[in-house]
PDB file of N, CA and C in Angstrom:
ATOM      1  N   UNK A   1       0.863  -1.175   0.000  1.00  0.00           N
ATOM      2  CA  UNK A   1       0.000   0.000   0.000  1.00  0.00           C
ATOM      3  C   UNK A   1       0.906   1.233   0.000  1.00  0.00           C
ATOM      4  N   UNK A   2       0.258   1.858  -0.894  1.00  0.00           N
ATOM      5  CA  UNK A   2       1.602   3.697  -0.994  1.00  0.00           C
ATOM      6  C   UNK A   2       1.256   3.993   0.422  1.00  0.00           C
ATOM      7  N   UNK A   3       2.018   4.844   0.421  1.00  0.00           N
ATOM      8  CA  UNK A   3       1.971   6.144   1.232  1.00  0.00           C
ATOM      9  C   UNK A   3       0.617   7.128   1.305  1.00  0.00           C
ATOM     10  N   UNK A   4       0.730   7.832   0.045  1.00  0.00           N
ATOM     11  CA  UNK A   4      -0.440   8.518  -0.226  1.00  0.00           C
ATOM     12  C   UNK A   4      -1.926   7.423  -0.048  1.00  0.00           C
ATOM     13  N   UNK A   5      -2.228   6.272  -0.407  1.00  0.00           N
ATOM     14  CA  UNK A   5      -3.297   5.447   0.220  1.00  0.00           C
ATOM     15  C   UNK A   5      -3.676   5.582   0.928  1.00  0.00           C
ATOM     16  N   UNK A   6      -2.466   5.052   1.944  1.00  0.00           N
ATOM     17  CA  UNK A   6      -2.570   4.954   3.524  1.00  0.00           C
ATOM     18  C   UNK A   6      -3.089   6.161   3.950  1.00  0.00           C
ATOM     19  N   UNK A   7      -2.278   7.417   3.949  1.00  0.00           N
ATOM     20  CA  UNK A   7      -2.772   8.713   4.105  1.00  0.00           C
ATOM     21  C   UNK A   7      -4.675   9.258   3.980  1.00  0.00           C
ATOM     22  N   UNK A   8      -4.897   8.451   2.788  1.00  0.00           N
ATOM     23  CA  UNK A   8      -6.148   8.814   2.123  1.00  0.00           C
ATOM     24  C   UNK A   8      -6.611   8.319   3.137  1.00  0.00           C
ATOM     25  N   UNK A   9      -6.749   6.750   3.106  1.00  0.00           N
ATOM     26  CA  UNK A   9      -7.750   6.103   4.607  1.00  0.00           C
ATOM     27  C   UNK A   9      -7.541   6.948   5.854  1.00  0.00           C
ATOM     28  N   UNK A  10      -6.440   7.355   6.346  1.00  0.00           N
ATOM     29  CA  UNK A  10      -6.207   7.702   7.758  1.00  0.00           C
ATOM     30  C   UNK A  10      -6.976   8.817   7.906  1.00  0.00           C
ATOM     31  N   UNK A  11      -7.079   9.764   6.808  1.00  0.00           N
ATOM     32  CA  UNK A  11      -8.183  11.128   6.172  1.00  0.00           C
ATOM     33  C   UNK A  11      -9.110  10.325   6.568  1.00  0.00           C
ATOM     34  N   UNK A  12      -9.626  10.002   5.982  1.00  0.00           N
ATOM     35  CA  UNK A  12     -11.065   9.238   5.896  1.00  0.00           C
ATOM     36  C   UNK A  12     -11.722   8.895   7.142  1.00  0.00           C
ATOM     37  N   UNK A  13     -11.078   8.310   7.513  1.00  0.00           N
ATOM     38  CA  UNK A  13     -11.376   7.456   9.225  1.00  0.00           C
ATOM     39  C   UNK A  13     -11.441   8.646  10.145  1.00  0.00           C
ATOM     40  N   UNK A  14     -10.487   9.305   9.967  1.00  0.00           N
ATOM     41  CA  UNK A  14     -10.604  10.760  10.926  1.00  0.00           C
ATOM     42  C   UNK A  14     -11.763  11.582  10.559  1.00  0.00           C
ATOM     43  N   UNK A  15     -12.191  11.583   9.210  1.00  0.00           N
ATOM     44  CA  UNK A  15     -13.001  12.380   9.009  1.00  0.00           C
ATOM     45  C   UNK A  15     -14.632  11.474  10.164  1.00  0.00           C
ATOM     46  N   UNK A  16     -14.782  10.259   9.449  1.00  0.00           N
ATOM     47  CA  UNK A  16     -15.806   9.454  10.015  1.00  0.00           C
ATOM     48  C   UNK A  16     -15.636   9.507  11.716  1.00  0.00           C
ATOM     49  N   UNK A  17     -14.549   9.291  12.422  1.00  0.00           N
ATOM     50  CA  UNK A  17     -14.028   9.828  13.693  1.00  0.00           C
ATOM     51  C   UNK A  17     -14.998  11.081  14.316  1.00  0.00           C
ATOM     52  N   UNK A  18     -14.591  12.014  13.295  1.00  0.00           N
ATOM     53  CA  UNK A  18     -15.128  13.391  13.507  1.00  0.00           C
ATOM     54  C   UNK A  18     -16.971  13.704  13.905  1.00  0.00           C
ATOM     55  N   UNK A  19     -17.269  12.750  12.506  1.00  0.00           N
ATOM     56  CA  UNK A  19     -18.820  12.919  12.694  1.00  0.00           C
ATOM     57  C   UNK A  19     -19.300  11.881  13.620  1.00  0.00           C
ATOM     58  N   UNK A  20     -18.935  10.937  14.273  1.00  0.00           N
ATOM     59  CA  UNK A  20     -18.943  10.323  15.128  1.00  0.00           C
ATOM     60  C   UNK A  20     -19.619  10.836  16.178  1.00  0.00           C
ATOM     61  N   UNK A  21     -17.871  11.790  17.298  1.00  0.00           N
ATOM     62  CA  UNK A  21     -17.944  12.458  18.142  1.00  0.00           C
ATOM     63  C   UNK A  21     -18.999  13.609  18.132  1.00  0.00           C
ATOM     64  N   UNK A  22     -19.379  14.262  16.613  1.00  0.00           N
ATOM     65  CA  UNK A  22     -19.970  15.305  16.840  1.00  0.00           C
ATOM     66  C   UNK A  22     -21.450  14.797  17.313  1.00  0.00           C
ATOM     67  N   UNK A  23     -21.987  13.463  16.615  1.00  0.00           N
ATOM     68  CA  UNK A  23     -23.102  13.019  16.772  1.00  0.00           C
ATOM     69  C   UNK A  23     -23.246  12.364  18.091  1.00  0.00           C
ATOM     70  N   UNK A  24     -22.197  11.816  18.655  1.00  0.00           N
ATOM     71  CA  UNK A  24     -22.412  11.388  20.325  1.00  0.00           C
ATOM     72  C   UNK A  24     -22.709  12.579  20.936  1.00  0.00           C
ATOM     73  N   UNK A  25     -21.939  14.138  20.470  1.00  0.00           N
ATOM     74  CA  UNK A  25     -22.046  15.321  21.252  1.00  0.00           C
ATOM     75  C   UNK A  25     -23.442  15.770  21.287  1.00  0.00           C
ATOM     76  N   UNK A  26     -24.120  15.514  20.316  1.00  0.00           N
ATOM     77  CA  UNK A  26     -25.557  15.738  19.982  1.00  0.00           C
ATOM     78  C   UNK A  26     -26.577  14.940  20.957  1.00  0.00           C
ATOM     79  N   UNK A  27     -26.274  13.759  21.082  1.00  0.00           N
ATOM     80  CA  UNK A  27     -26.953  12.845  21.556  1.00  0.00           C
ATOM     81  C   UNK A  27     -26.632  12.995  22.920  1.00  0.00           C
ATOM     82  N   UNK A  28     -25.972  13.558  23.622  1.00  0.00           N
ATOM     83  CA  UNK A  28     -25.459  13.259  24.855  1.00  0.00           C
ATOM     84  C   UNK A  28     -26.352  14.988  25.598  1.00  0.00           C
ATOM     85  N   UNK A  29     -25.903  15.789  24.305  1.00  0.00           N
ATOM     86  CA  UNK A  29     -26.983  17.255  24.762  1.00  0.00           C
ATOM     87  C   UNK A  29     -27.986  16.930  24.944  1.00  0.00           C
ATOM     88  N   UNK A  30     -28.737  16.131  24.229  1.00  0.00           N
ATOM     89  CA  UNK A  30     -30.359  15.740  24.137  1.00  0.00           C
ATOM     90  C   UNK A  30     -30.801  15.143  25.222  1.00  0.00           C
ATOM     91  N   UNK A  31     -30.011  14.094  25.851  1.00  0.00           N
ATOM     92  CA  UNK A  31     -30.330  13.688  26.979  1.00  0.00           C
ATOM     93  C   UNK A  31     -29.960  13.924  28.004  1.00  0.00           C
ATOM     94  N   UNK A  32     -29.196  14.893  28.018  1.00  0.00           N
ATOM     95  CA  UNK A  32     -28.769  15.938  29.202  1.00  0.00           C
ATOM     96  C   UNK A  32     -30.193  17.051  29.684  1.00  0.00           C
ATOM     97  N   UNK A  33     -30.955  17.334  28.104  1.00  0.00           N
ATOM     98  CA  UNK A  33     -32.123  18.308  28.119  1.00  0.00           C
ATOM     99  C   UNK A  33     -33.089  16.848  28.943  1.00  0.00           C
ATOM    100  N   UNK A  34     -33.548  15.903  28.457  1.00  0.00           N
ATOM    101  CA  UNK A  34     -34.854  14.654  28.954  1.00  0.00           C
ATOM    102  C   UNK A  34     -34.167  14.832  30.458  1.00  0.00           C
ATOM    103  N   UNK A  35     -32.940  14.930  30.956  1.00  0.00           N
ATOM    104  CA  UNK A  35     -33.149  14.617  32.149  1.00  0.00           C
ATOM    105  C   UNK A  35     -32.916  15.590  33.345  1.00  0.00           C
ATOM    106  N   UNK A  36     -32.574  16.722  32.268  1.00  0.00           N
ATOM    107  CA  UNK A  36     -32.990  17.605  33.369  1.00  0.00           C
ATOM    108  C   UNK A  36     -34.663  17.918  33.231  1.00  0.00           C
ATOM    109  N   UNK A  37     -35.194  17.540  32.436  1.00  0.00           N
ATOM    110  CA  UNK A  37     -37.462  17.762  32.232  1.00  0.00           C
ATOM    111  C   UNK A  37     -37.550  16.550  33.400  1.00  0.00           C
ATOM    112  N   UNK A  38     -36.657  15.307  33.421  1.00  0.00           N
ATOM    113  CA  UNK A  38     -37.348  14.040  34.363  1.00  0.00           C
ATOM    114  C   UNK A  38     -36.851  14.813  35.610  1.00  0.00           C
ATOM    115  N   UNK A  39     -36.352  15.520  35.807  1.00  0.00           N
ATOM    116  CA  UNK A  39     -35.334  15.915  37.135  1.00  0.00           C
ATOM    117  C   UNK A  39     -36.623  16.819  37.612  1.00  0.00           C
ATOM    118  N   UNK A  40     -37.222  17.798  36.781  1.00  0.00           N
ATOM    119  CA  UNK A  40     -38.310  18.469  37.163  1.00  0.00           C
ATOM    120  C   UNK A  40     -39.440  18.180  37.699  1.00  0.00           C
ATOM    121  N   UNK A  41     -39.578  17.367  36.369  1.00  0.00           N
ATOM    122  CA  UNK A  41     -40.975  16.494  36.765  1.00  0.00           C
ATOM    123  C   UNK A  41     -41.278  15.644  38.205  1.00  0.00           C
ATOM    124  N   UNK A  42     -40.121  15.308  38.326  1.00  0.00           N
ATOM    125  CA  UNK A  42     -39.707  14.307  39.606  1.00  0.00           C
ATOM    126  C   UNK A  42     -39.975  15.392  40.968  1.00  0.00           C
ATOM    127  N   UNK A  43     -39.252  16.422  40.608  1.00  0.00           N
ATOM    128  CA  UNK A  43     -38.889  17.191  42.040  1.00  0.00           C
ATOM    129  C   UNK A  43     -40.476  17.997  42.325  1.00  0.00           C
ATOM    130  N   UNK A  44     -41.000  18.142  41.315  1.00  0.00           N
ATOM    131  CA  UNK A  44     -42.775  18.493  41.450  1.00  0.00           C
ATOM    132  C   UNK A  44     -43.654  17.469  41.855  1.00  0.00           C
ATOM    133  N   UNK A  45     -43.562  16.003  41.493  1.00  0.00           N
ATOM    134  CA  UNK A  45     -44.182  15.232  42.447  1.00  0.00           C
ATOM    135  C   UNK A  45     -43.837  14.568  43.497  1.00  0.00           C
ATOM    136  N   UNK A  46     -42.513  14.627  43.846  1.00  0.00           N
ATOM    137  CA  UNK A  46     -42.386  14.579  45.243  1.00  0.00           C
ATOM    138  C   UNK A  46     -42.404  15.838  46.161  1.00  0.00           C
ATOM    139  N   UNK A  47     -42.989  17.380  45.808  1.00  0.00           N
ATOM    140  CA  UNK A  47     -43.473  17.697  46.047  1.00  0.00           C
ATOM    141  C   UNK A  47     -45.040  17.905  46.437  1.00  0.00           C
ATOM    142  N   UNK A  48     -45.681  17.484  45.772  1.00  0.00           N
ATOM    143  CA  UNK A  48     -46.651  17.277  45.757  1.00  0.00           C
ATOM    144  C   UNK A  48     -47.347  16.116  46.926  1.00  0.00           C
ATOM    145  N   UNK A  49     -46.777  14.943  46.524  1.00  0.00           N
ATOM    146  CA  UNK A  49     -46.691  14.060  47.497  1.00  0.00           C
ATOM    147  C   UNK A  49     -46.222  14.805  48.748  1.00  0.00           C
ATOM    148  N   UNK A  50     -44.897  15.260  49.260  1.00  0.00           N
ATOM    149  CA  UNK A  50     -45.056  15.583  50.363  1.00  0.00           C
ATOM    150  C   UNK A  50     -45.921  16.662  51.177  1.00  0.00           C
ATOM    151  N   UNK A  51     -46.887  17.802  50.015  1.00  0.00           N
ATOM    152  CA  UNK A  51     -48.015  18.224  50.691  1.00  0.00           C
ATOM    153  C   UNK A  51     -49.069  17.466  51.153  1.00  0.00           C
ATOM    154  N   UNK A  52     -49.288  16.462  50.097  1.00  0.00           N
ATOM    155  CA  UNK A  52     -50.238  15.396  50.226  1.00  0.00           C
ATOM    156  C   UNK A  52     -50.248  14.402  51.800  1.00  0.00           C
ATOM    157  N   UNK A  53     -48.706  14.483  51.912  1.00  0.00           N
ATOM    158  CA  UNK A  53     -48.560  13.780  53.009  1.00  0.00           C
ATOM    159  C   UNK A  53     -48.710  14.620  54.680  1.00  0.00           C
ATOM    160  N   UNK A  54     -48.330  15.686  54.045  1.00  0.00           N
ATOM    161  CA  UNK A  54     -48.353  16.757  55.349  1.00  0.00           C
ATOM    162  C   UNK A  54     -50.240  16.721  55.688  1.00  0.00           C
ATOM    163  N   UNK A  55     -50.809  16.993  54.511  1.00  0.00           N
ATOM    164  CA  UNK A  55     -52.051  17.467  54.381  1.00  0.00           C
ATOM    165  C   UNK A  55     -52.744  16.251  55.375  1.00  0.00           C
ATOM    166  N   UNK A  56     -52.500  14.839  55.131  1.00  0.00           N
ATOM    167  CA  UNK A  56     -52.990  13.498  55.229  1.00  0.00           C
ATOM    168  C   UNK A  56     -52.512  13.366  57.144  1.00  0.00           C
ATOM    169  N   UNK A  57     -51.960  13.811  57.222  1.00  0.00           N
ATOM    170  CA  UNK A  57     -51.184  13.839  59.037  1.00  0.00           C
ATOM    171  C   UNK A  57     -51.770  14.830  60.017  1.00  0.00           C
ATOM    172  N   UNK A  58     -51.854  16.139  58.740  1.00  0.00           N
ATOM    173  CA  UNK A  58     -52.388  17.085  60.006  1.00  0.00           C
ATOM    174  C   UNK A  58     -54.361  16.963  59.956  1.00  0.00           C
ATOM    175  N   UNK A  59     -54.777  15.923  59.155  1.00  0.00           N
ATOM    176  CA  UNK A  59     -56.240  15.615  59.204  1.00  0.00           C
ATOM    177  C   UNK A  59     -56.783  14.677  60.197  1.00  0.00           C
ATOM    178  N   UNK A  60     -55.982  13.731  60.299  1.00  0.00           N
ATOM    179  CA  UNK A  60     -55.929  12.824  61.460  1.00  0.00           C
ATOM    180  C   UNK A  60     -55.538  12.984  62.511  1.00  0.00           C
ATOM    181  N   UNK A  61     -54.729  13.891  62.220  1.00  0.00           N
ATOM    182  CA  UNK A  61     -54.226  15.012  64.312  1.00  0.00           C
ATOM    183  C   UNK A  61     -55.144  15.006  65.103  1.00  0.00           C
ATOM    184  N   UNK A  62     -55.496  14.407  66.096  1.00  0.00           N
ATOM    185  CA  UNK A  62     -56.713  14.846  67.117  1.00  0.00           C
ATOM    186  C   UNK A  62     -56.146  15.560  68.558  1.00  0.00           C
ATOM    187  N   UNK A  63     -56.931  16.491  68.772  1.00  0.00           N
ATOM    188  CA  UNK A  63     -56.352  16.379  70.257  1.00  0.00           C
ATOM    189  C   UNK A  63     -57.184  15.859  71.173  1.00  0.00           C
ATOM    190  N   UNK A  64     -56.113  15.580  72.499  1.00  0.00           N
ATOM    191  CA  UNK A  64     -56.527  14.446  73.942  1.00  0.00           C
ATOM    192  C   UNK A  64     -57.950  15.430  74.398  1.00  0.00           C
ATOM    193  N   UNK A  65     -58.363  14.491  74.426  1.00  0.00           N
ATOM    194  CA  UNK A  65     -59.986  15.010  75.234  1.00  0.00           C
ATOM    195  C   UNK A  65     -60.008  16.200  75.774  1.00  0.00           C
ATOM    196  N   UNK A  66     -58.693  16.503  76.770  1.00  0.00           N
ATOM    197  CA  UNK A  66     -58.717  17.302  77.767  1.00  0.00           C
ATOM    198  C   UNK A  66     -58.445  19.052  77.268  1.00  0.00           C
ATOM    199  N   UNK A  67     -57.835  18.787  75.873  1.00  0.00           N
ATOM    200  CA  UNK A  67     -57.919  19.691  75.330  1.00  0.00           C
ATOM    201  C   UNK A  67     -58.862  20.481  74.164  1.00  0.00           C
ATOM    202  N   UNK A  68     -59.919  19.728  74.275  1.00  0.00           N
ATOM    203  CA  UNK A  68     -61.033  20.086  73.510  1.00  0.00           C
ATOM    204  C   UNK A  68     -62.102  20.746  74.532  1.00  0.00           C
TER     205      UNK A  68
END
């Protein structure tokens, strides 16, 4: 195999290399965006839930006889 061949492939492969990385870079943004929306979504219903839960504790609170 020449020189110049070899060269050509090593071009080549680097080039394919290139669009590679750029397309993992793409793909890796994208799901950096889904998980910071699941990160949201998440931190709003365990909010929620924990009003739900506050709400559910202070309904069943009774007080002792003696204080009614």
């Amino acid at each position: 195999m020449s020189h110049e061949k070899r060269l050509v492939n090593i071009e080549s492969d680097l080039t394919h290399l290139e669009q590679l990385v750029a397309s993992l870079n793409q793909t890796i943004i994208e799901h950096d965006k889904i998980i910071q929306q699941l990160q949201t979504q998440l931190n709003r219903v365990a909010s929620g839930l924990e009003t739900k839960e506050m709400d559910s504790i202070k309904g069943n609170v009774t007080k002792p006889p003696h204080y009614q």
